[in-house]
Protein backbone atom coordinates (compact mmCIF):
# COMPACT_ATOMS: atom_id res chain seq x y z
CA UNK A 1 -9.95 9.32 19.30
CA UNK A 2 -7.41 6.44 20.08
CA UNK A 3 -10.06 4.09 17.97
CA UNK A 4 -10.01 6.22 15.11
CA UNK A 5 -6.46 6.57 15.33
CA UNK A 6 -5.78 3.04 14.95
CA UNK A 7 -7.78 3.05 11.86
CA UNK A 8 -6.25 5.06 10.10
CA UNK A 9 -3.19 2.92 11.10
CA UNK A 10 -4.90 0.05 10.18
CA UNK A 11 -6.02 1.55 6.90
CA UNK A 12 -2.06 2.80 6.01
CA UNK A 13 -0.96 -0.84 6.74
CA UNK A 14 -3.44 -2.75 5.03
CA UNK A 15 -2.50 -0.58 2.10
CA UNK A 16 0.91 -1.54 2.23
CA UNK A 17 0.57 -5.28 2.37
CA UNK A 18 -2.17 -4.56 -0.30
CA UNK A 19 0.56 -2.60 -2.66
CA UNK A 20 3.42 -5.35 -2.52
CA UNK A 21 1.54 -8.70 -1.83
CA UNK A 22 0.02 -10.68 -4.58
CA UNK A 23 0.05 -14.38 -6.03
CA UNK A 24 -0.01 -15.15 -9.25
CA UNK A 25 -3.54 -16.88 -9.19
CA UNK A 26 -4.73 -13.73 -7.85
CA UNK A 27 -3.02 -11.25 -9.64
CA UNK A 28 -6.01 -9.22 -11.03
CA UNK A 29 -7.85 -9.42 -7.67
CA UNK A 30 -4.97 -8.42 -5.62
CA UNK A 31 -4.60 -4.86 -7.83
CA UNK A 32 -8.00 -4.09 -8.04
CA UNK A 33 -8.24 -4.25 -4.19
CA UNK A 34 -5.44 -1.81 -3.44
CA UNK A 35 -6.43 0.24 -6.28
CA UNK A 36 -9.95 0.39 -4.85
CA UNK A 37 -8.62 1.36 -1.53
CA UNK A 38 -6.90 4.44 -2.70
CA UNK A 39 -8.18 8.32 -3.38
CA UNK A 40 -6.44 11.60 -4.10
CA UNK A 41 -3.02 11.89 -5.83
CA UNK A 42 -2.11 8.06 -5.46
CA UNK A 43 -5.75 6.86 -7.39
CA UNK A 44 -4.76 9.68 -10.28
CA UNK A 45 -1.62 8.30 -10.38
CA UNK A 46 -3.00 4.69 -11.23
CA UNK A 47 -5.62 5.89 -13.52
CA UNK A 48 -3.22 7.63 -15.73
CA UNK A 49 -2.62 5.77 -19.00
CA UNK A 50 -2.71 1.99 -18.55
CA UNK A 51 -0.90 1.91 -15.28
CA UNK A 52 -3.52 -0.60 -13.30
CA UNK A 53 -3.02 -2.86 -16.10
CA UNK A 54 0.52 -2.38 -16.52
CA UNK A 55 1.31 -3.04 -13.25
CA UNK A 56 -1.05 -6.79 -13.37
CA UNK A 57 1.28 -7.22 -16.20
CA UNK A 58 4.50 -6.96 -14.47
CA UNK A 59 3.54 -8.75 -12.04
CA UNK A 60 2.45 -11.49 -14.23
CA UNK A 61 5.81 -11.68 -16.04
CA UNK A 62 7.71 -12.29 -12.91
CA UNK A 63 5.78 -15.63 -12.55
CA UNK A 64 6.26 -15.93 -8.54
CA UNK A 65 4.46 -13.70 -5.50
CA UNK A 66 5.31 -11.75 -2.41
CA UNK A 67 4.23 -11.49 0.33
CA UNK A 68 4.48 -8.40 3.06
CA UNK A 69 4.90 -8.55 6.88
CA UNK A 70 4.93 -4.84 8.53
CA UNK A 71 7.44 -4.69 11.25
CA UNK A 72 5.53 -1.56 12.41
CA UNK A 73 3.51 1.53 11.92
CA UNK A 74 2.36 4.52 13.95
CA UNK A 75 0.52 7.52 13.40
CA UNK A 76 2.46 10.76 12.69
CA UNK A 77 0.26 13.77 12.66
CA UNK A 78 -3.50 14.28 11.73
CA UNK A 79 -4.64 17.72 9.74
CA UNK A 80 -8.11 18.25 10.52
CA UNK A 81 -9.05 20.36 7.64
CA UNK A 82 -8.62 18.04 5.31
CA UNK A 83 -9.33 15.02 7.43
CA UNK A 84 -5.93 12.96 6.41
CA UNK A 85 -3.30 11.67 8.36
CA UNK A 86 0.12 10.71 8.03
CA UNK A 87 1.72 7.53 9.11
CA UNK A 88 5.21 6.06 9.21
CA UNK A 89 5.20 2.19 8.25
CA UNK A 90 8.32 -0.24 7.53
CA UNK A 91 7.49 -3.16 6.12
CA UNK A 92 9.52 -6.27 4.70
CA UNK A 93 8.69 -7.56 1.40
CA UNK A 94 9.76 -11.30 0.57
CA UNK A 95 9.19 -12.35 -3.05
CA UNK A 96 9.62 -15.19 -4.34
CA UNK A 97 10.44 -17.09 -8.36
CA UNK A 98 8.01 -19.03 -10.04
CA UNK A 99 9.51 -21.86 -8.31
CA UNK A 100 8.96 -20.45 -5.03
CA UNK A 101 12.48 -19.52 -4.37
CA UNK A 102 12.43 -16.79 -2.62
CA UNK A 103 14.79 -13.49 -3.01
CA UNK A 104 16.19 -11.57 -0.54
CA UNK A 105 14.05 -9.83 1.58
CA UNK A 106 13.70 -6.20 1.20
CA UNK A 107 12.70 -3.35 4.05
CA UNK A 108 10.58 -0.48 2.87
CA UNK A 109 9.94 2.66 4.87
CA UNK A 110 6.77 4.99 3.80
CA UNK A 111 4.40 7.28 4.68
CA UNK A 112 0.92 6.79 4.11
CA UNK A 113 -1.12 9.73 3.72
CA UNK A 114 -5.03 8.72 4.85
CA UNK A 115 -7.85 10.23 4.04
CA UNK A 116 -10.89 10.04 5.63
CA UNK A 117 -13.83 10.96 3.82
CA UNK A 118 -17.83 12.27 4.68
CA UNK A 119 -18.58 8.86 5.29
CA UNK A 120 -15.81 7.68 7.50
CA UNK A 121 -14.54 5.54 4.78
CA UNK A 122 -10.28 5.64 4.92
CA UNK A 123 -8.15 5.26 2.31
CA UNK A 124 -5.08 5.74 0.51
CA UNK A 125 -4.81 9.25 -0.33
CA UNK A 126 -0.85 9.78 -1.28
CA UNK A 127 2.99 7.98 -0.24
CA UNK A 128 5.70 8.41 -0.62
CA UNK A 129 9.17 7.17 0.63
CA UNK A 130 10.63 9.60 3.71
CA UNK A 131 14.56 10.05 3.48
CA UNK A 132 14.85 8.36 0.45
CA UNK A 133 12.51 5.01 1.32
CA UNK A 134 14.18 1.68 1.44
């Protein structure tokens, strides 16, 4: 239990750092991977109209990166009908110019809702922001 507990940790905060982290030599790369890493309401949210490619655009126009450090995570509850869990995560994001200047640092709270499917694979399955995020 405590193993697959941490994994669905682990999955919530690779997720994060996957959502907010990206250079801009790897742009494409680095939204295809936490796209591919999601399922549920957060994939149908991305495959609605253009918004994979929308967001590889913004992130192209702002000509810099960021990068994500979690401060920490833990899980919150687990449903076992449906085979998802909750878990609380702050993270810092730090992005930085095209120069490499970077901006102020900003904290993000969520809550990763993980899904764990037939095949033990985890991923993404909703978020959102509790009490209003940041």
């Amino acid at each position: 239990v405590q193993a697959r507990n941490q994994r669905f940790v682990d999955t919530a905060t690779q997720t994060v750092v996957n959502m907010f982290s990206f250079k801009p030599d790897t742009i494409d790369d680095s939204v295809d991977q936490f796209y591919d890493s999601t399922s549920g309401p957060l994939r149908d949210m991305f495959s609605q109209g253009n918004n994979v490619e929308n967001l590889k655009a913004i992130f192209r126009e702002t000509g810099g990166s960021s990068e994500t450090v979690i401060n920490g995570a833990a899980l919150e509850s687990f449903d076992h009908l449906s085979d998802n869990a909750a878990v609380l995560a702050s993270a810092r994001v730090t992005a930085s110019d095209m120069n490499g200047n970077n901006r102020p640092s900003q904290p993000y709270r969520l809550r990763i809702i993980v899904h764990e499917d037939e095949d033990g694979r985890m991923t993404a399955y909703d978020l959102n922001y509790p009490n209003g995020g940041n």
